[in-house]
N, C-alpha and C. Protein backbone atom coordinates (compact mmCIF):
# COMPACT_ATOMS: atom_id res chain seq x y z
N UNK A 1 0.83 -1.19 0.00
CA UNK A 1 0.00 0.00 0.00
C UNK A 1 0.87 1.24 0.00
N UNK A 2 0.13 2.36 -0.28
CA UNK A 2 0.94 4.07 -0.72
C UNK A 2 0.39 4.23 0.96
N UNK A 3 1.62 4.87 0.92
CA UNK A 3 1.73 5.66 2.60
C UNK A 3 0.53 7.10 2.33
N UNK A 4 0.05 7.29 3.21
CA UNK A 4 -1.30 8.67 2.97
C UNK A 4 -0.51 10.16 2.91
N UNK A 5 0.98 10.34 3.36
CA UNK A 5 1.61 11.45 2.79
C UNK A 5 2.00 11.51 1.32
N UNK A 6 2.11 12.52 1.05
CA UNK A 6 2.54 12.75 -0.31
C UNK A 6 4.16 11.93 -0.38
N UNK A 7 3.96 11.22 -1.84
CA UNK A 7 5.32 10.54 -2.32
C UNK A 7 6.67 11.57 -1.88
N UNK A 8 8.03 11.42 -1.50
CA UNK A 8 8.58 12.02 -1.40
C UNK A 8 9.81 12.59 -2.97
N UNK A 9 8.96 11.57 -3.68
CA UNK A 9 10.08 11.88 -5.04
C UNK A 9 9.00 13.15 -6.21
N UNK A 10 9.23 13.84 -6.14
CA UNK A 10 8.59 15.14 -7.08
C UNK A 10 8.76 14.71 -8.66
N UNK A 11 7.64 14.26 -9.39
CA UNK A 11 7.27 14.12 -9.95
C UNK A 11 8.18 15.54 -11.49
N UNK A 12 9.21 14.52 -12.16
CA UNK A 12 10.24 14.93 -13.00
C UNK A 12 11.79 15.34 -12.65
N UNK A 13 12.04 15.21 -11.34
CA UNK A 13 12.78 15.30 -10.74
C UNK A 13 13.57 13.95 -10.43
N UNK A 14 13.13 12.62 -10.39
CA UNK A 14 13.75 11.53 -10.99
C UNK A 14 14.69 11.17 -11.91
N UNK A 15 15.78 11.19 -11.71
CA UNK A 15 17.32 11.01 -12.83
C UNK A 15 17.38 9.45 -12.54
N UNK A 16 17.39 8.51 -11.81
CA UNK A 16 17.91 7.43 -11.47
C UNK A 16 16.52 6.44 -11.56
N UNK A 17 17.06 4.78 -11.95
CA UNK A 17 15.63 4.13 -11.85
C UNK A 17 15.36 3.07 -10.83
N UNK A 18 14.41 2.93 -10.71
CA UNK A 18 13.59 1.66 -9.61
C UNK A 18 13.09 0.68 -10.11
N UNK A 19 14.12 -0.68 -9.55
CA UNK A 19 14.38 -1.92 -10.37
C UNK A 19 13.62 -3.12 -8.87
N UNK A 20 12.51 -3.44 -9.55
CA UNK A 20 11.70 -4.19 -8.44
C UNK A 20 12.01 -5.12 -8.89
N UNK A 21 12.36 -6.63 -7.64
CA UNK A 21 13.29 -7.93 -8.36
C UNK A 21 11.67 -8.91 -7.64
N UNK A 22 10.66 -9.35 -8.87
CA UNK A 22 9.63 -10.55 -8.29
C UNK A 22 9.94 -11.83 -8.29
N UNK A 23 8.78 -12.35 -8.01
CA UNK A 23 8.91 -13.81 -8.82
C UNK A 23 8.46 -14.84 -7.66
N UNK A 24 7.92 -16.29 -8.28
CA UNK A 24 7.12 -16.86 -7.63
C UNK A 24 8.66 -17.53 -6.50
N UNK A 25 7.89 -18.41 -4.90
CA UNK A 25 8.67 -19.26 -4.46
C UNK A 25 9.42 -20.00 -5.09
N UNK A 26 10.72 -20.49 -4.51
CA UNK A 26 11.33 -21.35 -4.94
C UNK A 26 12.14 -20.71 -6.79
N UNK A 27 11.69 -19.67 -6.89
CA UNK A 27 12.81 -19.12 -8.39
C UNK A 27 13.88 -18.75 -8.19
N UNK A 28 14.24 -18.40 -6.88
CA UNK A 28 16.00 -18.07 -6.12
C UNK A 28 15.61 -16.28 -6.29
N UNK A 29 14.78 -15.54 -6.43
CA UNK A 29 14.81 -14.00 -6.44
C UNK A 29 16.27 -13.74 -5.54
N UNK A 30 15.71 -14.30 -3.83
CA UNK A 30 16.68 -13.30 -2.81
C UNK A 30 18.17 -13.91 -3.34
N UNK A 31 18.43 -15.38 -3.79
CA UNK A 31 19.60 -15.51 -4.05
C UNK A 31 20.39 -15.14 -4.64
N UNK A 32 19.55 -14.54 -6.04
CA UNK A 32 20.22 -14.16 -7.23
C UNK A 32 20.82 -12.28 -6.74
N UNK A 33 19.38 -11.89 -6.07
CA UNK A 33 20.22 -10.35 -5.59
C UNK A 33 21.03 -10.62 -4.39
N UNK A 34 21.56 -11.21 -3.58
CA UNK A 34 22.31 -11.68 -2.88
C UNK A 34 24.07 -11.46 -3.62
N UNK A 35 23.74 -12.73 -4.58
CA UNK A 35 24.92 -12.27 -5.32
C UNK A 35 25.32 -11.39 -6.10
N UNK A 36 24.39 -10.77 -6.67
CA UNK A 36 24.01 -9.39 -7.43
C UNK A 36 24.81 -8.68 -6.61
N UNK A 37 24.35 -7.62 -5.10
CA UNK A 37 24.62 -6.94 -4.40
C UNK A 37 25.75 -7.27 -3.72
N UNK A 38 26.19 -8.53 -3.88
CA UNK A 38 28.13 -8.81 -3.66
C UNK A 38 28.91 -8.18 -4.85
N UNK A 39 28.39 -8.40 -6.38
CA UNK A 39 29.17 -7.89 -7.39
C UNK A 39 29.21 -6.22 -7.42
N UNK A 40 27.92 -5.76 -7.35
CA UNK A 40 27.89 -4.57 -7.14
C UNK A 40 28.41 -4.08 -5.59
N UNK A 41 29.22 -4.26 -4.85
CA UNK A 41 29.61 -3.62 -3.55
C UNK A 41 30.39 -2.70 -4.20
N UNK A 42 30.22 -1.57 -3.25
CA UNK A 42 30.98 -0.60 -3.87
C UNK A 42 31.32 0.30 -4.54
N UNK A 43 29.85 -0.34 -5.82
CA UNK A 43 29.43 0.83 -6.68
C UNK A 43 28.53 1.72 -5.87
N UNK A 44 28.94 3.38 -5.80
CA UNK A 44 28.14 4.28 -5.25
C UNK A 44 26.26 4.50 -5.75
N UNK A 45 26.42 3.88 -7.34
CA UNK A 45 25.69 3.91 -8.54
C UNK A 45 24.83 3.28 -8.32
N UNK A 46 25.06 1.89 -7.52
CA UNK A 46 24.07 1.24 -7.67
C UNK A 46 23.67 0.90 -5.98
N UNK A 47 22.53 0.70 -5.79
CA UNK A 47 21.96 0.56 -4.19
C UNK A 47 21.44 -0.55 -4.05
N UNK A 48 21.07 -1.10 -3.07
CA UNK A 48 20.69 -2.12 -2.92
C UNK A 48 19.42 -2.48 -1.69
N UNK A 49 17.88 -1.75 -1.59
CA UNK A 49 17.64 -1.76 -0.38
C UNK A 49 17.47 -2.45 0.83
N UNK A 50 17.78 -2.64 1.51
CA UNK A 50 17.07 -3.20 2.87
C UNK A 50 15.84 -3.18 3.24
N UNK A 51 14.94 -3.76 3.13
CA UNK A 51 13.03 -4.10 3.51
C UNK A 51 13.49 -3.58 4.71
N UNK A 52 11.81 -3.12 4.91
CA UNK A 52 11.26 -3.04 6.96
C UNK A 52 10.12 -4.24 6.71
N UNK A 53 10.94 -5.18 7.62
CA UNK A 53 9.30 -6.19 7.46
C UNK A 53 9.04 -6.53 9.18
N UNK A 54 7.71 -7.28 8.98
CA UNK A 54 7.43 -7.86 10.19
C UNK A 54 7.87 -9.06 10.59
N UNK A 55 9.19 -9.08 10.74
CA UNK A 55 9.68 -10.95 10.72
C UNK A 55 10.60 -10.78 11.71
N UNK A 56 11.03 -11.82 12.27
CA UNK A 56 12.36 -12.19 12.89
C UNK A 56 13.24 -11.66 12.17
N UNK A 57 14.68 -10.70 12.85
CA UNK A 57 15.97 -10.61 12.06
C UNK A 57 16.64 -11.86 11.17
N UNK A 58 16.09 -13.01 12.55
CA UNK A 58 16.99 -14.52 12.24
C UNK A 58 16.01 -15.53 11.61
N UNK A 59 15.45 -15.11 10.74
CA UNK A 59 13.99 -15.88 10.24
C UNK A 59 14.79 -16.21 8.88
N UNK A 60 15.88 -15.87 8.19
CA UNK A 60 16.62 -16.43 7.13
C UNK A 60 16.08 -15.86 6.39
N UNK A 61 16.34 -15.68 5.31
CA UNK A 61 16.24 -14.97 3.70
C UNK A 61 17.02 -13.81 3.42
N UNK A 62 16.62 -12.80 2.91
CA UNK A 62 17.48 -11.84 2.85
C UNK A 62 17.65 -10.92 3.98
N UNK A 63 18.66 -9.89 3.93
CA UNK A 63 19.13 -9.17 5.53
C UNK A 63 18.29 -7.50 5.37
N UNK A 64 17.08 -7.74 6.41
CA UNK A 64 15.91 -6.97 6.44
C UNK A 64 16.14 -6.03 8.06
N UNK A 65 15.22 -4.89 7.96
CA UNK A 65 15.21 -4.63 9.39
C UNK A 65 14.04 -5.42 9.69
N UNK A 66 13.76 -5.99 11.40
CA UNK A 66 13.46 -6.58 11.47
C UNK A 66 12.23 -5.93 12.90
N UNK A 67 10.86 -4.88 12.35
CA UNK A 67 9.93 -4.59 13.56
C UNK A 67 9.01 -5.05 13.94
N UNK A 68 8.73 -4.60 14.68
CA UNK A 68 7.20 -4.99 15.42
C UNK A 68 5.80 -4.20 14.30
N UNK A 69 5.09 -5.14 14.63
CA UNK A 69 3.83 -4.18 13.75
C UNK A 69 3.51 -3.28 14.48
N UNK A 70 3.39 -3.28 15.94
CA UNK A 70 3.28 -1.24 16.16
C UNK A 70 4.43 -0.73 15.95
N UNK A 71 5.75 -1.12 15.65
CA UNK A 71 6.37 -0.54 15.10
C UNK A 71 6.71 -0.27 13.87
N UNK A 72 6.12 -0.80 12.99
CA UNK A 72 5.39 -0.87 11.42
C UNK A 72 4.67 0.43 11.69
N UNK A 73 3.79 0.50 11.88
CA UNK A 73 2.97 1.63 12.13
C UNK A 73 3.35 2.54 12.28
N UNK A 74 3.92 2.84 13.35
CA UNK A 74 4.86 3.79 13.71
C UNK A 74 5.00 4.58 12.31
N UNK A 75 6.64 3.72 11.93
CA UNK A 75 7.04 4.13 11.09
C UNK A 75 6.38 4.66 9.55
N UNK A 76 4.97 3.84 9.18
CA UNK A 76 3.98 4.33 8.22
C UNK A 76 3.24 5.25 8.34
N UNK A 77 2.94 5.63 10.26
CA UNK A 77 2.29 7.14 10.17
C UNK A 77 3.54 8.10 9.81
N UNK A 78 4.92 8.11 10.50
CA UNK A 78 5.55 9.21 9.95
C UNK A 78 5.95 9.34 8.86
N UNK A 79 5.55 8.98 7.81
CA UNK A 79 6.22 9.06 6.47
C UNK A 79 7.47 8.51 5.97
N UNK A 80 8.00 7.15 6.81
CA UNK A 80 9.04 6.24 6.60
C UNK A 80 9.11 5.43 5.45
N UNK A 81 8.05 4.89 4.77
CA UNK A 81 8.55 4.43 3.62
C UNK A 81 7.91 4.88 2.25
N UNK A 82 8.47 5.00 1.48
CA UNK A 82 7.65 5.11 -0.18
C UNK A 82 6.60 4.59 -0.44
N UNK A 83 6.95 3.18 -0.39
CA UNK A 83 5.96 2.17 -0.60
C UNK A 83 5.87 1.08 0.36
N UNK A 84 4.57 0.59 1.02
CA UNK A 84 4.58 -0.58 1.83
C UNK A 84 3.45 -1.41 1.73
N UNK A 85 3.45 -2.76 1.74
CA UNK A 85 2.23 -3.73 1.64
C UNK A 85 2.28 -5.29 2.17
N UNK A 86 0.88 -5.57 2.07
CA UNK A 86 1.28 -7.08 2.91
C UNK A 86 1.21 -8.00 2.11
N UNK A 87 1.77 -8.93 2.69
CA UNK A 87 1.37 -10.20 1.73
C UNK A 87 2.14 -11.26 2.83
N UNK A 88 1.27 -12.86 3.04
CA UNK A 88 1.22 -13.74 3.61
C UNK A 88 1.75 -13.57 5.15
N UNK A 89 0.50 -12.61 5.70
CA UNK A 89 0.72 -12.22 7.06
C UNK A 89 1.76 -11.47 7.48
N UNK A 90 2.40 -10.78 6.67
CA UNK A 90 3.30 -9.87 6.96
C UNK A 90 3.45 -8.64 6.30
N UNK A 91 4.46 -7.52 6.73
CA UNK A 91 3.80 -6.12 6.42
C UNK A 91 5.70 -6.12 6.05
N UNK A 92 5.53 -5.32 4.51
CA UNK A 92 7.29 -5.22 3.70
C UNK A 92 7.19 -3.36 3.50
N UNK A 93 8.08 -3.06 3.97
CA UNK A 93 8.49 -1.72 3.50
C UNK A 93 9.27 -1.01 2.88
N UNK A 94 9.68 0.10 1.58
CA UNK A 94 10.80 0.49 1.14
C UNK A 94 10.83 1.97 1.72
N UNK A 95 12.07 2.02 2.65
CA UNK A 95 12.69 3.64 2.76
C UNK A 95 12.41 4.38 2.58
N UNK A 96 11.57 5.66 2.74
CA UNK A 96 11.88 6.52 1.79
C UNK A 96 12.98 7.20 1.40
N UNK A 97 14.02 6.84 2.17
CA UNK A 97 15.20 7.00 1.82
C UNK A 97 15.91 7.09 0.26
N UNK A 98 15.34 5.90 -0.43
CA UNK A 98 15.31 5.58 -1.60
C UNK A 98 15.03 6.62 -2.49
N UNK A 99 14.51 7.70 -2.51
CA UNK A 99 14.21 9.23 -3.20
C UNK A 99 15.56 9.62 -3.34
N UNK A 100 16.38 9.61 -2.44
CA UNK A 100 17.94 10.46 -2.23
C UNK A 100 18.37 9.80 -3.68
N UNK A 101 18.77 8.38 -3.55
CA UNK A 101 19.35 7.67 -4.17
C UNK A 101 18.79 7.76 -5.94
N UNK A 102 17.30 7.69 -6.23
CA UNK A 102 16.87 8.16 -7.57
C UNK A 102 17.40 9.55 -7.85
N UNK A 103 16.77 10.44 -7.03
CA UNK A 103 17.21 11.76 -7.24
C UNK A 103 18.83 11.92 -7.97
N UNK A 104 19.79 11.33 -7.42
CA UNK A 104 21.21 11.51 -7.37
C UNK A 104 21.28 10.72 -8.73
N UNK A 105 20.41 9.80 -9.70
CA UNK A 105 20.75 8.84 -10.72
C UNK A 105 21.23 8.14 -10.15
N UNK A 106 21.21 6.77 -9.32
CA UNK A 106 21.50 5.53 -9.02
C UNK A 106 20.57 4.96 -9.77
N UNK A 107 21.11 3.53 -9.86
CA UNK A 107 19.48 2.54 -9.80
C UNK A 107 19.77 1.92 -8.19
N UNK A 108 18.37 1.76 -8.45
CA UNK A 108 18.21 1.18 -7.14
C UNK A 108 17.22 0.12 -7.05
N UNK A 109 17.19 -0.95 -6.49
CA UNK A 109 17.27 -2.71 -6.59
C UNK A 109 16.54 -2.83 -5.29
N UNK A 110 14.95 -2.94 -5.35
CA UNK A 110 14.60 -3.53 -4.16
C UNK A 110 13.61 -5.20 -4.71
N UNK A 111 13.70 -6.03 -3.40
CA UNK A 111 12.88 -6.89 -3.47
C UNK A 111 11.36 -6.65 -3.11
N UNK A 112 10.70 -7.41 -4.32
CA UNK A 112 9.30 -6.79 -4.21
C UNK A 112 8.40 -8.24 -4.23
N UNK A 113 7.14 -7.87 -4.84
CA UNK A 113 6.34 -8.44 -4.80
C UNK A 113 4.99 -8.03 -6.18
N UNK A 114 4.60 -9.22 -7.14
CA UNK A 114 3.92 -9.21 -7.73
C UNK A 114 2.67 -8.44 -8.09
N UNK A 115 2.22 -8.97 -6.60
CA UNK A 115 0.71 -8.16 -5.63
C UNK A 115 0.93 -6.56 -5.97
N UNK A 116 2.13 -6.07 -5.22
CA UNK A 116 2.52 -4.91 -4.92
C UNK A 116 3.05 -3.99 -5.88
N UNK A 117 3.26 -4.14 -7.46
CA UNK A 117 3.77 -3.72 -8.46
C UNK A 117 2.76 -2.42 -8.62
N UNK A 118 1.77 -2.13 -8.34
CA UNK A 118 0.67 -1.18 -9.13
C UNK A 118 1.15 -0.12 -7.73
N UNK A 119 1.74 -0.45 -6.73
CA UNK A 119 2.13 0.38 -5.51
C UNK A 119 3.24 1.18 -6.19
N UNK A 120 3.97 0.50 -6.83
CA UNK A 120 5.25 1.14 -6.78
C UNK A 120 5.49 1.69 -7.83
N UNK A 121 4.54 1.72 -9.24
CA UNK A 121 4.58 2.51 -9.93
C UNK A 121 3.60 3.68 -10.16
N UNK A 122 2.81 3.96 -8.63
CA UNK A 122 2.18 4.88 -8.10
C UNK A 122 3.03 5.65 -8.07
N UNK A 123 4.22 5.51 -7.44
CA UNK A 123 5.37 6.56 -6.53
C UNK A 123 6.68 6.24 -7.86
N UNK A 124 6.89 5.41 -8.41
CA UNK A 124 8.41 5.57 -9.05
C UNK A 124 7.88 6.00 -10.50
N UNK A 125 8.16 6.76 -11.41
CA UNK A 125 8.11 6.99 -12.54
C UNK A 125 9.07 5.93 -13.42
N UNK A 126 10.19 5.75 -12.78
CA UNK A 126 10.76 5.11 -13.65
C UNK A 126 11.51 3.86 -13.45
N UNK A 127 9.82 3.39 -13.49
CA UNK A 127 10.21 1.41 -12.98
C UNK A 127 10.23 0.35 -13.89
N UNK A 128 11.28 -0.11 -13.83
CA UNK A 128 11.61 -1.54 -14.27
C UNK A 128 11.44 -2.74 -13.43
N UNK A 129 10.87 -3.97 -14.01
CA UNK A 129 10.57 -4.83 -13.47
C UNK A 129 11.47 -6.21 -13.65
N UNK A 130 12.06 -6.90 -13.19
CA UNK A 130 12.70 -8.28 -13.12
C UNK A 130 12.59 -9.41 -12.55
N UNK A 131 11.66 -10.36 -13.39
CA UNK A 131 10.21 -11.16 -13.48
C UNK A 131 11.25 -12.64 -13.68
N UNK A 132 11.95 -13.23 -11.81
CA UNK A 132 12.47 -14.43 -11.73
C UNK A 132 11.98 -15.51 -11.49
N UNK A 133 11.67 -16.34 -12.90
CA UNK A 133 11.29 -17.61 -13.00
C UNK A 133 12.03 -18.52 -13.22
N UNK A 134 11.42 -20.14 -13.21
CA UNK A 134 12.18 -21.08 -13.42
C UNK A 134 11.41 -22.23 -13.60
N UNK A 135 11.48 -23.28 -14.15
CA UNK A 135 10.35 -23.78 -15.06
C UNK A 135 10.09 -24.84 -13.91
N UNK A 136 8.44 -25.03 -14.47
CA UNK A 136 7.65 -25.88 -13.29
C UNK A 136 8.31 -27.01 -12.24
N UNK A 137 9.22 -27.76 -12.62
CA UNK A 137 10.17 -29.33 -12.50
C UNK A 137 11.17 -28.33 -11.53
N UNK A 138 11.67 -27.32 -11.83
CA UNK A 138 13.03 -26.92 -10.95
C UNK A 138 11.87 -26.23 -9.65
N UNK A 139 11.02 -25.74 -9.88
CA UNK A 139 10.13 -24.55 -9.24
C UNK A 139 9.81 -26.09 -7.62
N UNK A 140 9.34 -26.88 -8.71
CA UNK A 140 8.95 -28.16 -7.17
C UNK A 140 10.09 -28.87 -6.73
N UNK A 141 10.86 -28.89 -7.68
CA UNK A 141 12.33 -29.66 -6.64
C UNK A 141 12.51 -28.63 -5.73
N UNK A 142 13.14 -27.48 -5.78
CA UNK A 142 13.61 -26.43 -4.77
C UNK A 142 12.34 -26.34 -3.63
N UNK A 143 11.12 -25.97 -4.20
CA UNK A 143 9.89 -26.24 -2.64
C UNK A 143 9.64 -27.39 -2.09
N UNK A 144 10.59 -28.26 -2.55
CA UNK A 144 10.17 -29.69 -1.94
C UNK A 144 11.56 -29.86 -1.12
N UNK A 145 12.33 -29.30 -1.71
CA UNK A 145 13.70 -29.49 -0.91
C UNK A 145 13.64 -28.63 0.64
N UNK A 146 12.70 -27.59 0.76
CA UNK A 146 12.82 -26.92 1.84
C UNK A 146 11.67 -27.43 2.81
N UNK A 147 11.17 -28.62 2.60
CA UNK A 147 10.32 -29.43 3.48
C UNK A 147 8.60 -28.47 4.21
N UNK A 148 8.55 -28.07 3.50
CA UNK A 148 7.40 -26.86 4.21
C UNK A 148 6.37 -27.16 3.86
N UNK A 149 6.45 -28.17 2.69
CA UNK A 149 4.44 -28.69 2.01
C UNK A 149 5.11 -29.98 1.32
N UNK A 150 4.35 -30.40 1.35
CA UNK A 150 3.81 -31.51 0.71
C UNK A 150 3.78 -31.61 -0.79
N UNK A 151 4.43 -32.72 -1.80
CA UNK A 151 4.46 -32.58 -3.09
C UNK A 151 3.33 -31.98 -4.29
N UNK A 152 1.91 -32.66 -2.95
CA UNK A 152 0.62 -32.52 -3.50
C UNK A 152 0.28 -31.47 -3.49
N UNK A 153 0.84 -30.31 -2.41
CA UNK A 153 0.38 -29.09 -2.10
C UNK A 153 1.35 -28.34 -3.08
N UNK A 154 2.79 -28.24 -3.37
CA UNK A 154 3.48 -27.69 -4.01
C UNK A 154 2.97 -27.92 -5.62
N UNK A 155 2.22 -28.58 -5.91
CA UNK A 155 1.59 -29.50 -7.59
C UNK A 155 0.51 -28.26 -7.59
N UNK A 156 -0.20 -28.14 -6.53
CA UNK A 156 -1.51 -27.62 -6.86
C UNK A 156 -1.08 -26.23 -6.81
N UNK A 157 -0.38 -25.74 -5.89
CA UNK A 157 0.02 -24.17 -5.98
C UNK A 157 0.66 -23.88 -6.92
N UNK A 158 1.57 -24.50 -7.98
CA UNK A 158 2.00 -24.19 -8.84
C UNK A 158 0.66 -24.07 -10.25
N UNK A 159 -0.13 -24.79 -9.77
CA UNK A 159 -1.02 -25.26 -10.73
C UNK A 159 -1.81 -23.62 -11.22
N UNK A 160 -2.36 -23.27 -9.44
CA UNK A 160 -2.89 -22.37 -9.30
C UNK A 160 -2.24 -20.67 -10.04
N UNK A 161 -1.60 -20.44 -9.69
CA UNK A 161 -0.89 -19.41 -10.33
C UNK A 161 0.10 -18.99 -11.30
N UNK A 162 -0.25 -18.02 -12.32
CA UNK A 162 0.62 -17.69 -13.61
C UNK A 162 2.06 -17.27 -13.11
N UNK A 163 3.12 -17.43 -13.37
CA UNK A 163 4.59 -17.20 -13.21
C UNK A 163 4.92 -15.67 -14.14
N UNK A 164 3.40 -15.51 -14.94
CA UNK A 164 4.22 -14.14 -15.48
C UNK A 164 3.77 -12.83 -14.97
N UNK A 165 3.99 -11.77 -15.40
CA UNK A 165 3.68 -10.28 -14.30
C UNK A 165 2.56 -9.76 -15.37
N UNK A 166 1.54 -9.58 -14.90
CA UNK A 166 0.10 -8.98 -15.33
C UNK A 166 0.82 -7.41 -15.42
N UNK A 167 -0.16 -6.43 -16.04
CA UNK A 167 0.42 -5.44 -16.08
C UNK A 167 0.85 -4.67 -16.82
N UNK A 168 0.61 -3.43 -16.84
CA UNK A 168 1.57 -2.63 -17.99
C UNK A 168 2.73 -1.89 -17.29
N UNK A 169 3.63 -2.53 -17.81
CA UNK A 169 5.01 -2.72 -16.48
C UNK A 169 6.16 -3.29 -18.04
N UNK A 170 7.13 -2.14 -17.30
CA UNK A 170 8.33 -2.77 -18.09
C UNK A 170 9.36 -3.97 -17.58
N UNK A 171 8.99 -5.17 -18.19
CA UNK A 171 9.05 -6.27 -17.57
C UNK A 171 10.53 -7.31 -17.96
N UNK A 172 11.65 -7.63 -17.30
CA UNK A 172 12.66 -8.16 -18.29
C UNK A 172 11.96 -9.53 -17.80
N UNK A 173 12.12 -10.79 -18.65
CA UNK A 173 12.13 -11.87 -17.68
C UNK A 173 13.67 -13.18 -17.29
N UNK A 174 13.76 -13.31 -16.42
CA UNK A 174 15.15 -14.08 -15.71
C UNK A 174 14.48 -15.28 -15.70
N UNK A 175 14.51 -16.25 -16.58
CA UNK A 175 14.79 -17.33 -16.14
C UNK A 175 16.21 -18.23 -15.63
N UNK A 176 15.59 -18.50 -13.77
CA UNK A 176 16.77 -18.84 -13.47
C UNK A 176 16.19 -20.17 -12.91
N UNK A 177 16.69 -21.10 -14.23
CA UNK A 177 16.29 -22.67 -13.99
C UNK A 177 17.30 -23.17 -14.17
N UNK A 178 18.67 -22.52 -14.40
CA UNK A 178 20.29 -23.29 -14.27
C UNK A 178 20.72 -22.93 -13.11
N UNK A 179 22.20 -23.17 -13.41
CA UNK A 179 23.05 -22.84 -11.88
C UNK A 179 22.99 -21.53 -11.30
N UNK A 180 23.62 -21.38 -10.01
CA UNK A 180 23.67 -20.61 -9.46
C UNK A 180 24.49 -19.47 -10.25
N UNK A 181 25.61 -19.99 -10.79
CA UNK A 181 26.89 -19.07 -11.87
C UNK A 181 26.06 -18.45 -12.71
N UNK A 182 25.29 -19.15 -13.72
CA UNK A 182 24.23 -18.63 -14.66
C UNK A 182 23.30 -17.69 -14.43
N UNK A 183 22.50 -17.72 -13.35
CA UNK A 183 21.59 -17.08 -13.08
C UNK A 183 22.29 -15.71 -12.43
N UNK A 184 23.54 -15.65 -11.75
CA UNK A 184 24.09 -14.54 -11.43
C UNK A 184 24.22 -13.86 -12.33
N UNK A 185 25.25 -14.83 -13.77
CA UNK A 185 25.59 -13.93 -15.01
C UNK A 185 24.17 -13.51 -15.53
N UNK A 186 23.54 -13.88 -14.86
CA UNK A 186 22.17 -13.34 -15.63
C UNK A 186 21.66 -11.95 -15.57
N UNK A 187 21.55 -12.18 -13.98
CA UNK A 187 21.12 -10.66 -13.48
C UNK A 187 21.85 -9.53 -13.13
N UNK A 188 23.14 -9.72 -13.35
CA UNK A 188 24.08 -8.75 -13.51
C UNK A 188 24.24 -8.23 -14.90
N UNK A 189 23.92 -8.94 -15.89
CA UNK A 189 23.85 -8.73 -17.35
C UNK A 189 22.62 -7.66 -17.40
N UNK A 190 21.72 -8.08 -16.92
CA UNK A 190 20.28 -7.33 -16.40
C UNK A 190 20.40 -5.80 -16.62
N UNK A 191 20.88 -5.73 -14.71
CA UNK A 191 20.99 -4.75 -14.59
C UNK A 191 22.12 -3.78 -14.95
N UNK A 192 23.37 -4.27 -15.59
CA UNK A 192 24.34 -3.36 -16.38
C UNK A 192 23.82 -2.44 -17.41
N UNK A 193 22.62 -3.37 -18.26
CA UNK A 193 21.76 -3.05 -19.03
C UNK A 193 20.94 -1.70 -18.45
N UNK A 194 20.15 -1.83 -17.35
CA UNK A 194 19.77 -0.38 -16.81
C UNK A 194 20.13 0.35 -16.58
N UNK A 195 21.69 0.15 -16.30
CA UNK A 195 22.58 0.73 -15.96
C UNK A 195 22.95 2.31 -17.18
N UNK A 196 23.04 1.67 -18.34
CA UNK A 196 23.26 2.21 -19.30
C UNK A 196 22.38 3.39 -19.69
N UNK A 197 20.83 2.94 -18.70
CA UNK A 197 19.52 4.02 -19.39
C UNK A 197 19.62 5.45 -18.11
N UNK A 198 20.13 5.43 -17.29
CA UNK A 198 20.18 5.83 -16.36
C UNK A 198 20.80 7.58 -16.32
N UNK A 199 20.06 7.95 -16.83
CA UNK A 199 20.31 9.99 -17.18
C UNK A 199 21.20 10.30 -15.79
């Protein structure tokens, strides 16, 4: 959801772009920007955000701040993030911090969410999308490898939902159904590419 203050990025005043990384369970999203944001260390150019979610620090996945939902709140009445929304009982937030960083021409690389795409091109003018899939057979080995459902349940949820991004959204798509090496060279290829559009 859009925070009820006004966006903090002024509308033409945007030099730099906002690169939302989706994609269903089990496609490696956090892994691939994981290693992404190791290659890029360093570059001033490129950012990498940190979520505000409602989870454990030590709940595993990517490295988030880690609040309370009145402290969610908190932070959504004062005008703390750009964009924030829920999805599967939990509440994800981006910075508004993230304005500095467009403003200045960076790109800037947050993990998002499917659901949440029509949020973020409320507030970013100039969003790109990077739509990480991986074909049905790799999608249930990897959710079956992390023991959390059942083959029957992982069959039918895959069954249930499209892998591609609805939308009028500028969309690259990553299929990352090879190695780990591949799918890095992938999304670094990606975003060098945005790199290039970046006024």
């Amino acid at each position: 959801m859009i925070p009820s203050h006004e966006p903090h990025i002024v509308p033409g005043t945007e030099r730099g772009i906002m690169v939302v990384v989706v994609g269903p369970s089990g496609a490696g999203k956090d892994t691939l920007m994981a290693l992404a944001a190791k290659h890029f260390h360093g570059r001033p150019d490129v950012h990498f955000v940190r979520r505000v979610i409602t989870r454990d620090s030590d709940a595993g996945g990517e490295h988030h701040l880690a609040v309370s939902e009145q402290g969610f709140a908190s932070m959504e009445q004062a005008g703390s993030f750009s964009v924030w929304w829920e999805a599967h009982g939990l509440k994800y937030g981006i910075p508004s911090e993230v304005s500095v960083s467009l403003a200045s021409g960076n790109l800037v690389i947050a993990n998002g969410s499917r659901s949440a795409l029509h949020h973020f091109k409320a507030v970013f003018p100039r969003l790109k999308v990077v739509n990480v899939t991986a074909s049905a057979e790799v999608l249930a080995t990897r959710l079956e490898a992390r023991g959390r459902e059942t083959h029957e349940d992982i069959m039918a949820r895959l069954a249930r939902g499209p892998l591609t991004v609805r939308g009028d959204y500028d969309v690259t798509e990553l299929d990352n159904s090879g190695s780990l090496e591949a799918g890095e060279l992938k999304i670094v290829d990606v975003l060098n590419g945005f790199l290039t559009e970046v006024s």
